[in-house]
PDB file of N, CA and C in Angstrom:
ATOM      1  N   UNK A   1       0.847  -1.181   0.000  1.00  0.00           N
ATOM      2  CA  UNK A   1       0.000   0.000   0.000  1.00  0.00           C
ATOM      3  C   UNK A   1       0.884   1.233   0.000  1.00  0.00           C
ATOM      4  N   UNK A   2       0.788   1.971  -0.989  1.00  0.00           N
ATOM      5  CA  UNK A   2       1.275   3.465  -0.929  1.00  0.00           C
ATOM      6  C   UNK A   2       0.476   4.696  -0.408  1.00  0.00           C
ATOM      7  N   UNK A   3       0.622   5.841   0.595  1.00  0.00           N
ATOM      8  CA  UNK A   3      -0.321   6.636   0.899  1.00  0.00           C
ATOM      9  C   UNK A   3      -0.438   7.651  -0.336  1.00  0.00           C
ATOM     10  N   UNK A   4      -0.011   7.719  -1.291  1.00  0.00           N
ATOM     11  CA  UNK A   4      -0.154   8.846  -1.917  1.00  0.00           C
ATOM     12  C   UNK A   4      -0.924   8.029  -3.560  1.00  0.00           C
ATOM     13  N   UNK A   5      -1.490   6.936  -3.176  1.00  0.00           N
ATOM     14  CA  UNK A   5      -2.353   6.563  -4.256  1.00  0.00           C
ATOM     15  C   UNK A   5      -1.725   5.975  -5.577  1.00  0.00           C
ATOM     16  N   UNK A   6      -2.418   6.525  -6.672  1.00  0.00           N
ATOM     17  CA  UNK A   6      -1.916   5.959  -8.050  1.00  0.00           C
ATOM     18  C   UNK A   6      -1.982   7.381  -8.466  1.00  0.00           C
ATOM     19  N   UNK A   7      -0.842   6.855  -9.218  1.00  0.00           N
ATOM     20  CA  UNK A   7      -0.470   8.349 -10.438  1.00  0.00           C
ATOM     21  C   UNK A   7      -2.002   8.496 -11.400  1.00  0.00           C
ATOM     22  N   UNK A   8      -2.766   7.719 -11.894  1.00  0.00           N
ATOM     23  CA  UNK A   8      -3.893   7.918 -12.374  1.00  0.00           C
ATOM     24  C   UNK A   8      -4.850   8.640 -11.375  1.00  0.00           C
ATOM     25  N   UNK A   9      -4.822   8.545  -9.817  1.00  0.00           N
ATOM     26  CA  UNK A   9      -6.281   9.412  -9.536  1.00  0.00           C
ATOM     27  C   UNK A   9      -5.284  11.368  -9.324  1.00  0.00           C
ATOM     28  N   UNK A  10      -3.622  10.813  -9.280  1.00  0.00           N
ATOM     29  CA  UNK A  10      -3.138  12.047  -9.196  1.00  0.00           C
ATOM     30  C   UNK A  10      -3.622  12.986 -10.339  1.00  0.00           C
ATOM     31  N   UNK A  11      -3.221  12.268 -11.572  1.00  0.00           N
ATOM     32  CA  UNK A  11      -3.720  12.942 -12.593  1.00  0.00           C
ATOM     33  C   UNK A  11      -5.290  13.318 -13.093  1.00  0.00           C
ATOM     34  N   UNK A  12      -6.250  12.805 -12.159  1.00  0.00           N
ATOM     35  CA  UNK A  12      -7.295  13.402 -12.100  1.00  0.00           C
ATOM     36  C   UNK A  12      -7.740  14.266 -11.028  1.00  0.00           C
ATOM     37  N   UNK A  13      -6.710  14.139 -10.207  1.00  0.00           N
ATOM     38  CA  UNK A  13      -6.979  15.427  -9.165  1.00  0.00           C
ATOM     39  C   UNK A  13      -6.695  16.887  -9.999  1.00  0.00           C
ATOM     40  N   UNK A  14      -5.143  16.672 -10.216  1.00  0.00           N
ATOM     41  CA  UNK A  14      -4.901  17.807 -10.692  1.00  0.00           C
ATOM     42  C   UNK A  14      -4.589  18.696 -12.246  1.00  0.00           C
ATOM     43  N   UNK A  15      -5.371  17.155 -12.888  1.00  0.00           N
ATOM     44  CA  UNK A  15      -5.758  17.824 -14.206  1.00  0.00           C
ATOM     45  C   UNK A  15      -4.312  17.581 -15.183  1.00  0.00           C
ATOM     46  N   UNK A  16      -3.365  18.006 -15.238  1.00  0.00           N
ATOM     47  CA  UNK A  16      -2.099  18.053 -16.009  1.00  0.00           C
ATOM     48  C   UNK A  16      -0.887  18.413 -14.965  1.00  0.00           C
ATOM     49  N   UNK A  17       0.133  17.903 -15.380  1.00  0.00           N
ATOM     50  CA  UNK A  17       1.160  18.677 -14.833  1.00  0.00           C
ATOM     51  C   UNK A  17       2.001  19.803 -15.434  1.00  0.00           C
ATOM     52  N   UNK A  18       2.955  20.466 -14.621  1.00  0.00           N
ATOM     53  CA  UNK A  18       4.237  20.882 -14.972  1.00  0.00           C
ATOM     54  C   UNK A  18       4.895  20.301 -16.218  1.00  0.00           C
ATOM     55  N   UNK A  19       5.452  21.054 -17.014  1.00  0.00           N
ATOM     56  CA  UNK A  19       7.260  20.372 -17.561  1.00  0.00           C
ATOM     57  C   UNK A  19       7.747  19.834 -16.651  1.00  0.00           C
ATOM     58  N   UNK A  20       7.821  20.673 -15.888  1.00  0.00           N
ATOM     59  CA  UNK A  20       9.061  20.162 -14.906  1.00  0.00           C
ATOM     60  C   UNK A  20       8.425  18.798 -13.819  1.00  0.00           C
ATOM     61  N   UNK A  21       7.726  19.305 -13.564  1.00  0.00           N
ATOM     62  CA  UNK A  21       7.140  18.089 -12.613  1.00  0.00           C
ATOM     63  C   UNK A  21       6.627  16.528 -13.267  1.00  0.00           C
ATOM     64  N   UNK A  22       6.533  16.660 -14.998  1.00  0.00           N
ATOM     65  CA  UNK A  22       6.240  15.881 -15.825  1.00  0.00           C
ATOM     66  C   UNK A  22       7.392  15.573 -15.997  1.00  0.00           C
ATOM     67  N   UNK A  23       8.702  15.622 -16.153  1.00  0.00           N
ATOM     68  CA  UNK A  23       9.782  15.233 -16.931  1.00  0.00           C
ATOM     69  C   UNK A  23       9.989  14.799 -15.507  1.00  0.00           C
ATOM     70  N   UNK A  24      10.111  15.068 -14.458  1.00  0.00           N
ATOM     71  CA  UNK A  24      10.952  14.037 -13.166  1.00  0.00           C
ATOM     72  C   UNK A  24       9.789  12.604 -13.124  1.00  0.00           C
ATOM     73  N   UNK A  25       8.823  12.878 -12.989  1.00  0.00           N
ATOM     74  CA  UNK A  25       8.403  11.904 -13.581  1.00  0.00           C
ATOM     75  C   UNK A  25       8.227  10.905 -14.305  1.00  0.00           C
ATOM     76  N   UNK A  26       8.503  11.394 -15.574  1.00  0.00           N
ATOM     77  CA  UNK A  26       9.279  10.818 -16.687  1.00  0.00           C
ATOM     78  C   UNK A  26      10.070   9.895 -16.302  1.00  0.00           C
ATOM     79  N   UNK A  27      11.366  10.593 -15.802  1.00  0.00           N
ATOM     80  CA  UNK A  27      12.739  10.189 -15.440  1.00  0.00           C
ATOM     81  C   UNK A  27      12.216   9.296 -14.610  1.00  0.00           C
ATOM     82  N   UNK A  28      11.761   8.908 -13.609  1.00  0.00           N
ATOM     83  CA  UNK A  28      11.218   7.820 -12.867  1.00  0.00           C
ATOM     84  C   UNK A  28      10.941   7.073 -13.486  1.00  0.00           C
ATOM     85  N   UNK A  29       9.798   7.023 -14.545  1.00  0.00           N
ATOM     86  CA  UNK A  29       9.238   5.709 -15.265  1.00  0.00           C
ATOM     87  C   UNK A  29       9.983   5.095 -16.148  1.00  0.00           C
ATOM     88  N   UNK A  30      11.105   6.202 -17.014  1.00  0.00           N
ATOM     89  CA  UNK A  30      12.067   5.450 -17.806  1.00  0.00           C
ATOM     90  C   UNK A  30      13.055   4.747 -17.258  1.00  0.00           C
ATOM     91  N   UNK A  31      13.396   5.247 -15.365  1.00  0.00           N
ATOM     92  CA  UNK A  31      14.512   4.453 -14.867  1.00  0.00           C
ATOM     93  C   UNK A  31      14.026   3.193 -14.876  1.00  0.00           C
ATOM     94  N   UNK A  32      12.393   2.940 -14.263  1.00  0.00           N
ATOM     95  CA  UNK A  32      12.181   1.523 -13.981  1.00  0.00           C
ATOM     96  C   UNK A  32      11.643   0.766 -15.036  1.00  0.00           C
ATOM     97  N   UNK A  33      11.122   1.078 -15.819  1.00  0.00           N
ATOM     98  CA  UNK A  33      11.601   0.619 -17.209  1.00  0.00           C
ATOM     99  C   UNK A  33      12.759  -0.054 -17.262  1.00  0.00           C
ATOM    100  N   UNK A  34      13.722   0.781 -17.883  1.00  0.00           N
ATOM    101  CA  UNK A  34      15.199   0.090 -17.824  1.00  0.00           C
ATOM    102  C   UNK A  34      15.270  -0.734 -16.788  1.00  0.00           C
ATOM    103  N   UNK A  35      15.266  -0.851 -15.433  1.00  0.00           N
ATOM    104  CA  UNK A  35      15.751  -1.686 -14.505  1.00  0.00           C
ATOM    105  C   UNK A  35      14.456  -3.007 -14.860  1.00  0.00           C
ATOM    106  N   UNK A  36      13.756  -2.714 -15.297  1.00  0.00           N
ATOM    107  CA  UNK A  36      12.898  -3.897 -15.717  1.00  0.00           C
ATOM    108  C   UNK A  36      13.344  -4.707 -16.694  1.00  0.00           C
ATOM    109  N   UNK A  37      13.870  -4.085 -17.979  1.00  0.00           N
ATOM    110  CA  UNK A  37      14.450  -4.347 -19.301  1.00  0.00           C
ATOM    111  C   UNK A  37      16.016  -4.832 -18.513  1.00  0.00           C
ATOM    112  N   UNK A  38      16.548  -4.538 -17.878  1.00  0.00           N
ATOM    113  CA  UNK A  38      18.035  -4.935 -18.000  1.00  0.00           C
ATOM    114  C   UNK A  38      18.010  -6.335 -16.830  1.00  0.00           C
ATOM    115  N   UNK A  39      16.798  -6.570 -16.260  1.00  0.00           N
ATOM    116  CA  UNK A  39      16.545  -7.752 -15.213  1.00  0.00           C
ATOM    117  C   UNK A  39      15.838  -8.360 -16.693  1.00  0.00           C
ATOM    118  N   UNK A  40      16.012  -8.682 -17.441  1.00  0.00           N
ATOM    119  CA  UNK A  40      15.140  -9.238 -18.173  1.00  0.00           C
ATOM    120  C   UNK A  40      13.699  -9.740 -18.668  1.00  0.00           C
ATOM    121  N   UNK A  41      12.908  -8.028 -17.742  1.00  0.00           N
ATOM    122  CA  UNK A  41      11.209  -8.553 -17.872  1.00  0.00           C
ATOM    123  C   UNK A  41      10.417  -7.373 -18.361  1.00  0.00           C
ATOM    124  N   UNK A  42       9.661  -7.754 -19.025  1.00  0.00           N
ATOM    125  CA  UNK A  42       9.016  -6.538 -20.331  1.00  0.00           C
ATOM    126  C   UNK A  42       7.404  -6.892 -18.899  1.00  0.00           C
ATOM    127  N   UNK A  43       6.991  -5.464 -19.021  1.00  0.00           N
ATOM    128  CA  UNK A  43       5.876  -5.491 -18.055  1.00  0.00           C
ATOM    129  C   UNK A  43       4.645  -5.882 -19.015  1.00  0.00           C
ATOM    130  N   UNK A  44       4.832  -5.300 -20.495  1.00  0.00           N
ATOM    131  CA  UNK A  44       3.459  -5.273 -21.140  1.00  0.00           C
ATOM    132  C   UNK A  44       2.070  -4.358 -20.803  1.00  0.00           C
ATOM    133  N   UNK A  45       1.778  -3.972 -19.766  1.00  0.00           N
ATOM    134  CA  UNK A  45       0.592  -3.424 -19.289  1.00  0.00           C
ATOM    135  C   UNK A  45       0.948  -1.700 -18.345  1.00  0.00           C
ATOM    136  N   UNK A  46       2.143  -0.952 -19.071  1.00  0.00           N
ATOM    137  CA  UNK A  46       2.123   0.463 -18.355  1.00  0.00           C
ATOM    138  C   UNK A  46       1.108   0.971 -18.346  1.00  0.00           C
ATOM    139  N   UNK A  47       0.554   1.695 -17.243  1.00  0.00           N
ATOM    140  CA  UNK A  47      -0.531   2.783 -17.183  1.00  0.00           C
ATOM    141  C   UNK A  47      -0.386   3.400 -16.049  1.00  0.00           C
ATOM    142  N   UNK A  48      -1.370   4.421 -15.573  1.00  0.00           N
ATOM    143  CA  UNK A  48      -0.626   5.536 -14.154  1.00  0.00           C
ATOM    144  C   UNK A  48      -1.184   4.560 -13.773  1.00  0.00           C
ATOM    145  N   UNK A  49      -2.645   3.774 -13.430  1.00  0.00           N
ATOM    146  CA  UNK A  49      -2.826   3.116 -13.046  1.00  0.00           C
ATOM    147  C   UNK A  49      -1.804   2.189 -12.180  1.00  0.00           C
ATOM    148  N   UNK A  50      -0.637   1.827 -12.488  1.00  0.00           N
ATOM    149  CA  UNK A  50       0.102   1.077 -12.187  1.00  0.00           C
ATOM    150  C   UNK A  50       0.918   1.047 -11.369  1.00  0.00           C
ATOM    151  N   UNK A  51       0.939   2.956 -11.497  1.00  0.00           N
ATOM    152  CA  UNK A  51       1.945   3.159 -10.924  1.00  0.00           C
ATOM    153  C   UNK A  51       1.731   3.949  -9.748  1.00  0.00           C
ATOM    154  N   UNK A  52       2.350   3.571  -7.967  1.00  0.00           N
ATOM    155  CA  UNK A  52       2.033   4.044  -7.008  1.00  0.00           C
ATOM    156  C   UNK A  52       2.716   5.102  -6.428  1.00  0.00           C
ATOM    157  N   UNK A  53       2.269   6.264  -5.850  1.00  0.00           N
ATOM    158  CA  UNK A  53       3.006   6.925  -5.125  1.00  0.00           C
ATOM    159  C   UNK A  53       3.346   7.011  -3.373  1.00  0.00           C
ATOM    160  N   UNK A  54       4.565   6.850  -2.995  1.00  0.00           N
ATOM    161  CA  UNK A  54       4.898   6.812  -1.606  1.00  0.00           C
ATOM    162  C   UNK A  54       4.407   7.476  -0.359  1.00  0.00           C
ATOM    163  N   UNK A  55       3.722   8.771  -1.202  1.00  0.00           N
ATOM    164  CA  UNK A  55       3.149   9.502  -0.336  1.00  0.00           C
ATOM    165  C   UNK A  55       2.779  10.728  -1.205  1.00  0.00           C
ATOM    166  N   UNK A  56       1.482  11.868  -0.490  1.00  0.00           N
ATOM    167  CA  UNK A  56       0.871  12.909  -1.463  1.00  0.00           C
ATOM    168  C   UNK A  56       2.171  13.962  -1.645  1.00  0.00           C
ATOM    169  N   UNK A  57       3.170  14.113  -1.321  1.00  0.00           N
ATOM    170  CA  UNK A  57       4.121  15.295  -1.747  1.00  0.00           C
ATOM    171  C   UNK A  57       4.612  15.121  -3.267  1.00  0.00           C
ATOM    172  N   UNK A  58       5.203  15.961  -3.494  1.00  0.00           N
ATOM    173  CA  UNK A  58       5.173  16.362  -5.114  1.00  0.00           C
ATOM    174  C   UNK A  58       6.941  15.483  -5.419  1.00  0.00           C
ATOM    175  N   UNK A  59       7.624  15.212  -3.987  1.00  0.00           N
ATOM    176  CA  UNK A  59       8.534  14.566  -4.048  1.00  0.00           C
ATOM    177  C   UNK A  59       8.050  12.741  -4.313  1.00  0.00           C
ATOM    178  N   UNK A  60       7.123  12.470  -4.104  1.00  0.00           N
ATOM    179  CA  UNK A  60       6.926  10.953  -4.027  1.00  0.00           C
ATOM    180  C   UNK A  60       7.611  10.026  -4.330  1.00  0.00           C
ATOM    181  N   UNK A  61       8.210   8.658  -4.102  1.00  0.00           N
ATOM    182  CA  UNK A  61       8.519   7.973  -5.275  1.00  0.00           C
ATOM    183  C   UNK A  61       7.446   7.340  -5.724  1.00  0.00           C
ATOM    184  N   UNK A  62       7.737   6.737  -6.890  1.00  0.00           N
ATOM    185  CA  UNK A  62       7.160   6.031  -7.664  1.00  0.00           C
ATOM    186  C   UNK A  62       7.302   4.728  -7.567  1.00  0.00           C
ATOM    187  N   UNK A  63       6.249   3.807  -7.630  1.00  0.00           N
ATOM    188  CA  UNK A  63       6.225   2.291  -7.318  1.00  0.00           C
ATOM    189  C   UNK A  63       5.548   1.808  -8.322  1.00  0.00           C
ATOM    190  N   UNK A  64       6.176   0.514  -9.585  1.00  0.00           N
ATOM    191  CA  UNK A  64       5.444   0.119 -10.543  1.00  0.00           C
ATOM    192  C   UNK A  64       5.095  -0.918 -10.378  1.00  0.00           C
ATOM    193  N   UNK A  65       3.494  -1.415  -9.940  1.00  0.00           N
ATOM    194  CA  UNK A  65       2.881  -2.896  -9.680  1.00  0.00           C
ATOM    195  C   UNK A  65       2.332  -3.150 -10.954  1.00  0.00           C
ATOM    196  N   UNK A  66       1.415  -4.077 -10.643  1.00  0.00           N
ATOM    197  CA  UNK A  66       0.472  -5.056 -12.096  1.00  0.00           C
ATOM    198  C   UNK A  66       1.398  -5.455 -12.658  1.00  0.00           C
ATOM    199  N   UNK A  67       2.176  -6.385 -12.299  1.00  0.00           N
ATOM    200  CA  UNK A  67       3.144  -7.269 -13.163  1.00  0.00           C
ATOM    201  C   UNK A  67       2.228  -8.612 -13.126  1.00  0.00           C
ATOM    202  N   UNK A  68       1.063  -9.092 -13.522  1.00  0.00           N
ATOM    203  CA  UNK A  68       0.482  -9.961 -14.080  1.00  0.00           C
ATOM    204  C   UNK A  68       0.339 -10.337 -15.041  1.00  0.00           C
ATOM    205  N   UNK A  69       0.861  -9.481 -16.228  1.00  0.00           N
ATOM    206  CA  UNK A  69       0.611  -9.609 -17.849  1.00  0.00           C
ATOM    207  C   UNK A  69       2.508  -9.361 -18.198  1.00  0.00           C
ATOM    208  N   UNK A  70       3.162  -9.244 -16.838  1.00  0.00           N
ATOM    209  CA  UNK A  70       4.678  -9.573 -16.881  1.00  0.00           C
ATOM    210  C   UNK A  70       5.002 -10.253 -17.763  1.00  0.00           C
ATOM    211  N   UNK A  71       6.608 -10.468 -18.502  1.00  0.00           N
ATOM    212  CA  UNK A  71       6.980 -12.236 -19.085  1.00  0.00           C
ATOM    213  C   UNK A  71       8.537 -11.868 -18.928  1.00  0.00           C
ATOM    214  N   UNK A  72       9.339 -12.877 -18.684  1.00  0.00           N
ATOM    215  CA  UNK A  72      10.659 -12.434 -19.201  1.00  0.00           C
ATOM    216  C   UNK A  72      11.357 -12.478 -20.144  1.00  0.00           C
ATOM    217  N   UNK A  73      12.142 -12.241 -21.319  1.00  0.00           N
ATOM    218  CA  UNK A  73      12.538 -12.037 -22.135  1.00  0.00           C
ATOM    219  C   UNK A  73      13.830 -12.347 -22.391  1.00  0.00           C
ATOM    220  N   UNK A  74      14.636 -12.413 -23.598  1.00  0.00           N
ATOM    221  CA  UNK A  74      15.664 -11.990 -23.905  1.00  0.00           C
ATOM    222  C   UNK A  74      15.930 -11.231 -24.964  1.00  0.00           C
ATOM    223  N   UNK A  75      16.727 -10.596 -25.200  1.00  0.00           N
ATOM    224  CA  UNK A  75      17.218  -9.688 -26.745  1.00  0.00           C
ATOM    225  C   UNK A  75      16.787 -10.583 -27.848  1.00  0.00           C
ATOM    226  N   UNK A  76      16.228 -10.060 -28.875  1.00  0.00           N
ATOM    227  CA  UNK A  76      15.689 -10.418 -29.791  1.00  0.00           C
ATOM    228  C   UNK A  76      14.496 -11.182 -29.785  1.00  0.00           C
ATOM    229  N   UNK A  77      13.640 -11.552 -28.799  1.00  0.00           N
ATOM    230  CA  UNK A  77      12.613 -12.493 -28.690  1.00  0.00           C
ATOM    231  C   UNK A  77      11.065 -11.663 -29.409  1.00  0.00           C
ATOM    232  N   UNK A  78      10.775 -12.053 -29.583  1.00  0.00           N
ATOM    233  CA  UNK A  78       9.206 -11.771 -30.284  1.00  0.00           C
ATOM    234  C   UNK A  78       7.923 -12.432 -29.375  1.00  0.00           C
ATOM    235  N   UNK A  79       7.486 -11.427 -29.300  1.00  0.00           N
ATOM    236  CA  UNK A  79       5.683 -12.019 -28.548  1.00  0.00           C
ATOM    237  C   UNK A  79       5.198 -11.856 -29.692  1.00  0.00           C
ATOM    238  N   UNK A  80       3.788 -12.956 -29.530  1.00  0.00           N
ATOM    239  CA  UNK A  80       2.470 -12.291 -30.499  1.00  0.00           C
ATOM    240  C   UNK A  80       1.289 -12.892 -29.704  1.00  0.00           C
ATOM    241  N   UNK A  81       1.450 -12.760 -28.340  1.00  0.00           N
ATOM    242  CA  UNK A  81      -0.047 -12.454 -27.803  1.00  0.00           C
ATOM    243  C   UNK A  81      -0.260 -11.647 -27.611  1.00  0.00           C
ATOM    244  N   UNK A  82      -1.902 -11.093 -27.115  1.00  0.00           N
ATOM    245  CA  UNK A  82      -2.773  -9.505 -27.158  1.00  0.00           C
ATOM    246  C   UNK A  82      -2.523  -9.636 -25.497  1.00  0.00           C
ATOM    247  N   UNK A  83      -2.276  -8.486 -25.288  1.00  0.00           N
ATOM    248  CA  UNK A  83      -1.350  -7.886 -24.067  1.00  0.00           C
ATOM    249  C   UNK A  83      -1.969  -6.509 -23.809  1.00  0.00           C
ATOM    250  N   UNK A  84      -2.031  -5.899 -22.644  1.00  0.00           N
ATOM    251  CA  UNK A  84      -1.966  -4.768 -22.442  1.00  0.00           C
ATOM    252  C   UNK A  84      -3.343  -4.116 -21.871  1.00  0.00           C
ATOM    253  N   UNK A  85      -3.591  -2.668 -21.376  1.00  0.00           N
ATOM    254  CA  UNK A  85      -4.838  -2.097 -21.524  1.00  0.00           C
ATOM    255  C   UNK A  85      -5.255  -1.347 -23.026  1.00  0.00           C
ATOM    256  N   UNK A  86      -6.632  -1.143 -23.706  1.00  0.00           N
ATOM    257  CA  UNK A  86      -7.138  -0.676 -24.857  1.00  0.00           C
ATOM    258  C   UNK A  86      -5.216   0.674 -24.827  1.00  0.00           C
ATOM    259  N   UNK A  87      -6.150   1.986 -24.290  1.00  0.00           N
ATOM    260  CA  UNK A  87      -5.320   2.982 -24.412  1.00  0.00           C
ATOM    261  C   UNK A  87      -4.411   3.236 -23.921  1.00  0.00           C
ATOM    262  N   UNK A  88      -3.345   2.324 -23.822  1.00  0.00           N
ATOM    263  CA  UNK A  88      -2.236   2.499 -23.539  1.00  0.00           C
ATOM    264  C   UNK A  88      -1.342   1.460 -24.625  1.00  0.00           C
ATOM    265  N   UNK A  89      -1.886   0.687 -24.919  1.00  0.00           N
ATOM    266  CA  UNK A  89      -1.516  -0.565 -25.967  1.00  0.00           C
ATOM    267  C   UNK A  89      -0.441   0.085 -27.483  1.00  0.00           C
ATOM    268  N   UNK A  90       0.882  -0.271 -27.040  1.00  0.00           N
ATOM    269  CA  UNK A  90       1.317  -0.085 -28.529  1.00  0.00           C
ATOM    270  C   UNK A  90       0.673  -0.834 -29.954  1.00  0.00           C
ATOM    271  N   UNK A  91       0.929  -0.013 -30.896  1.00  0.00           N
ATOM    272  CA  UNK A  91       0.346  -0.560 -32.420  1.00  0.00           C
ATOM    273  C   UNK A  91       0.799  -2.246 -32.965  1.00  0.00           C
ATOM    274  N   UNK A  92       2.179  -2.192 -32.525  1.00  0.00           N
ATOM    275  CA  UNK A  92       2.580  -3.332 -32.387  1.00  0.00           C
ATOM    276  C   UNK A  92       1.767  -4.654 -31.787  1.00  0.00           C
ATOM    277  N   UNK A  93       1.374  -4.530 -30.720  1.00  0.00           N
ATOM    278  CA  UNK A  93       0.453  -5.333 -29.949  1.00  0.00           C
ATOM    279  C   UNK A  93      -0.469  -6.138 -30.983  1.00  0.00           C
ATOM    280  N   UNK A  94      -1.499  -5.093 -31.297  1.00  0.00           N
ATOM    281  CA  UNK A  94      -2.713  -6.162 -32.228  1.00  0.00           C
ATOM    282  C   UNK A  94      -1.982  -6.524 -33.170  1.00  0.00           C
ATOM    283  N   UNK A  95      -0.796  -6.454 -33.856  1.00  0.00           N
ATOM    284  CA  UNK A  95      -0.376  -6.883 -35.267  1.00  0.00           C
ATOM    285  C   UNK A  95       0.263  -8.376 -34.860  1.00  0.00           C
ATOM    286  N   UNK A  96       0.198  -8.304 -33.567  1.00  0.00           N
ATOM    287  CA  UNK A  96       0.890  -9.943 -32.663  1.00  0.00           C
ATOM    288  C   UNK A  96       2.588  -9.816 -33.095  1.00  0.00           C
ATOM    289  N   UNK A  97       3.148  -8.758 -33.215  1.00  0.00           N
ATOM    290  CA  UNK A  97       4.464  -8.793 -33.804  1.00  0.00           C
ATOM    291  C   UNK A  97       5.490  -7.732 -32.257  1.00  0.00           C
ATOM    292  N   UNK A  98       5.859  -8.062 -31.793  1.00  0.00           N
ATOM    293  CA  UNK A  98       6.270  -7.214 -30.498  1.00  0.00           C
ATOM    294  C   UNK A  98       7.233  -7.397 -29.595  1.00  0.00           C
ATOM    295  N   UNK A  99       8.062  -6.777 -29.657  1.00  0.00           N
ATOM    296  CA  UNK A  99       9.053  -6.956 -28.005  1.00  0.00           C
ATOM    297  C   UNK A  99       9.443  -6.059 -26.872  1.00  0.00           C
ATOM    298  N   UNK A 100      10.347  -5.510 -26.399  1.00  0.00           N
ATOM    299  CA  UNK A 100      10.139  -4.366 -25.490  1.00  0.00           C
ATOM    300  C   UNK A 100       9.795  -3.380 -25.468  1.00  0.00           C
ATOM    301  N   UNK A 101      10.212  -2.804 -26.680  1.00  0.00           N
ATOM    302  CA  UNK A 101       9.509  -1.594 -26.814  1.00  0.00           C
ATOM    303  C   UNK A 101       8.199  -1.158 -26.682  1.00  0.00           C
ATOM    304  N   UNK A 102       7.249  -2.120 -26.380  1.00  0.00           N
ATOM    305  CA  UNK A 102       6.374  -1.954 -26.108  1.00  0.00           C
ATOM    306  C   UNK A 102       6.058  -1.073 -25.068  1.00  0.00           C
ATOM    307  N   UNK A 103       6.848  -1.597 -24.053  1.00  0.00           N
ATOM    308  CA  UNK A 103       6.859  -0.745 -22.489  1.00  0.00           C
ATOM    309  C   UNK A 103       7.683   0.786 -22.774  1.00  0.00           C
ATOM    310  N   UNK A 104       8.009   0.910 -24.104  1.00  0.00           N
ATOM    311  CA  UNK A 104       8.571   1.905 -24.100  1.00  0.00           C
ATOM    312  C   UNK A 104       7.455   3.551 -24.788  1.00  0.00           C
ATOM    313  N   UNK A 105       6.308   2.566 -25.524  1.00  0.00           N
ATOM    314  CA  UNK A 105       5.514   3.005 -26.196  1.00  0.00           C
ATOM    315  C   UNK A 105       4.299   3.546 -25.096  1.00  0.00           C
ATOM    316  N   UNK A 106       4.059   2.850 -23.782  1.00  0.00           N
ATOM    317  CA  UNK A 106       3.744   2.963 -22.567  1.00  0.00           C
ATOM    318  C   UNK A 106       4.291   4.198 -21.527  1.00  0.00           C
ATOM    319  N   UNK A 107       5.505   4.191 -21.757  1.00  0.00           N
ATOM    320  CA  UNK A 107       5.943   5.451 -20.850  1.00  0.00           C
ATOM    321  C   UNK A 107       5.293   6.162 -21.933  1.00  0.00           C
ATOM    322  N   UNK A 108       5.869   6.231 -22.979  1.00  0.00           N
ATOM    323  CA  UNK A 108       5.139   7.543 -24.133  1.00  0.00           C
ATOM    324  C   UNK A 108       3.641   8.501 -24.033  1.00  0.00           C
ATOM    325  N   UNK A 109       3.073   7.590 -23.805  1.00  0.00           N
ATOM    326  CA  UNK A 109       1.430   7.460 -23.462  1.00  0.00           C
ATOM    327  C   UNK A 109       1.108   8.305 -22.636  1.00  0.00           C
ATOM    328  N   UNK A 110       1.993   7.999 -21.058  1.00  0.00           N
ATOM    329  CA  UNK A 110       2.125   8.278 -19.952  1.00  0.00           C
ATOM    330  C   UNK A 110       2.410   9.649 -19.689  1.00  0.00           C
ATOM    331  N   UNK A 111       3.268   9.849 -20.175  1.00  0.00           N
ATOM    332  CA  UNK A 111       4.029  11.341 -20.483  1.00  0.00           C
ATOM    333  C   UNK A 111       3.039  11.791 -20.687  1.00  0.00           C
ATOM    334  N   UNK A 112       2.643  11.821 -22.319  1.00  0.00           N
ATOM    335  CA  UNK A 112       1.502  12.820 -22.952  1.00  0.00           C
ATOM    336  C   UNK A 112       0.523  13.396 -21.666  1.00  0.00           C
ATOM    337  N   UNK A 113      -0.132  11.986 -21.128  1.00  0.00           N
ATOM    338  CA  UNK A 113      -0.919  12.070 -20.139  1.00  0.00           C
ATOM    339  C   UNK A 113      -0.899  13.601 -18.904  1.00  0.00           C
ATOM    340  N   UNK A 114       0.242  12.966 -18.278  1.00  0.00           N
ATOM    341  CA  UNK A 114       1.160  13.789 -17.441  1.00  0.00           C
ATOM    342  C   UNK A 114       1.076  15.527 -18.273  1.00  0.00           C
ATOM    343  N   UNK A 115       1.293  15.814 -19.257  1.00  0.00           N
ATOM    344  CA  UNK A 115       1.446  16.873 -20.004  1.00  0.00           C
ATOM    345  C   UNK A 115       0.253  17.308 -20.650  1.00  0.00           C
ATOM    346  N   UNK A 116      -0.664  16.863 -20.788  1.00  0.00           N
ATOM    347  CA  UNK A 116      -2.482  16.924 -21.630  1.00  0.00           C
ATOM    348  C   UNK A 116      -3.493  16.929 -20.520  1.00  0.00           C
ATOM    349  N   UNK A 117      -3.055  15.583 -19.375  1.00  0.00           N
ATOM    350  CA  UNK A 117      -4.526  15.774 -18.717  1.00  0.00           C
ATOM    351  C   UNK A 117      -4.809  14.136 -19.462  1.00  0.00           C
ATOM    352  N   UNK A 118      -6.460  13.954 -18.677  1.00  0.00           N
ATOM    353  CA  UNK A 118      -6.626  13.090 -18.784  1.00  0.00           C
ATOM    354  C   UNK A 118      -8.093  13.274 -19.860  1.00  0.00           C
TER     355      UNK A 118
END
């Protein structure tokens, strides 16, 4: 349990963020990303949803759960099962042709989010 919720009801509290408060953000989701990718496990399913915060300050960390649609991987491997939530889902996905980048197409999403609103 995190006290500061999910980055999804954050982003409906407060509508959009900062640059600045969007890009540290950022920087959070792309670190654990990578530390996901370099342990060898593609999450498949990014969304704020997913992702928890430590507490309501604007410092929070970030905590990435729903590793149920997890798999582990190696360099060069190919999925072609349907994976993911609707709007967050890379293009890749329905074509059944896919590998990490997927989760990379996920932070992407995320960002916008962070920067647009919901």
């Amino acid at each position: 349990w995190c006290a500061g919720g999910s980055l999804f009801d954050r982003n409906i509290a407060i509508g959009h963020h900062s640059e600045r408060a969007a890009a540290s953000l950022c920087k959070s989701i792309v670190e654990v990303v990578h530390f996901c990718h370099s342990s060898g496990v593609m999450h498949r399913d990014l969304k704020p949803e997913h992702f928890l915060l430590s507490d309501k300050t604007a410092t929070a960390v970030l905590k990435l759960t729903g590793f149920g649609l997890s798999i582990f991987f190696r360099e060069g491997d190919i999925f072609r099962d349907i994976v993911g939530s609707a709007y967050y889902v890379a293009p890749e996905v329905p074509r059944r042709q896919y590998s990490k980048e997927i989760d990379i197409w996920g932070a992407g999403v995320i960002l916008y989010i962070l920067l647009c609103g919901v």
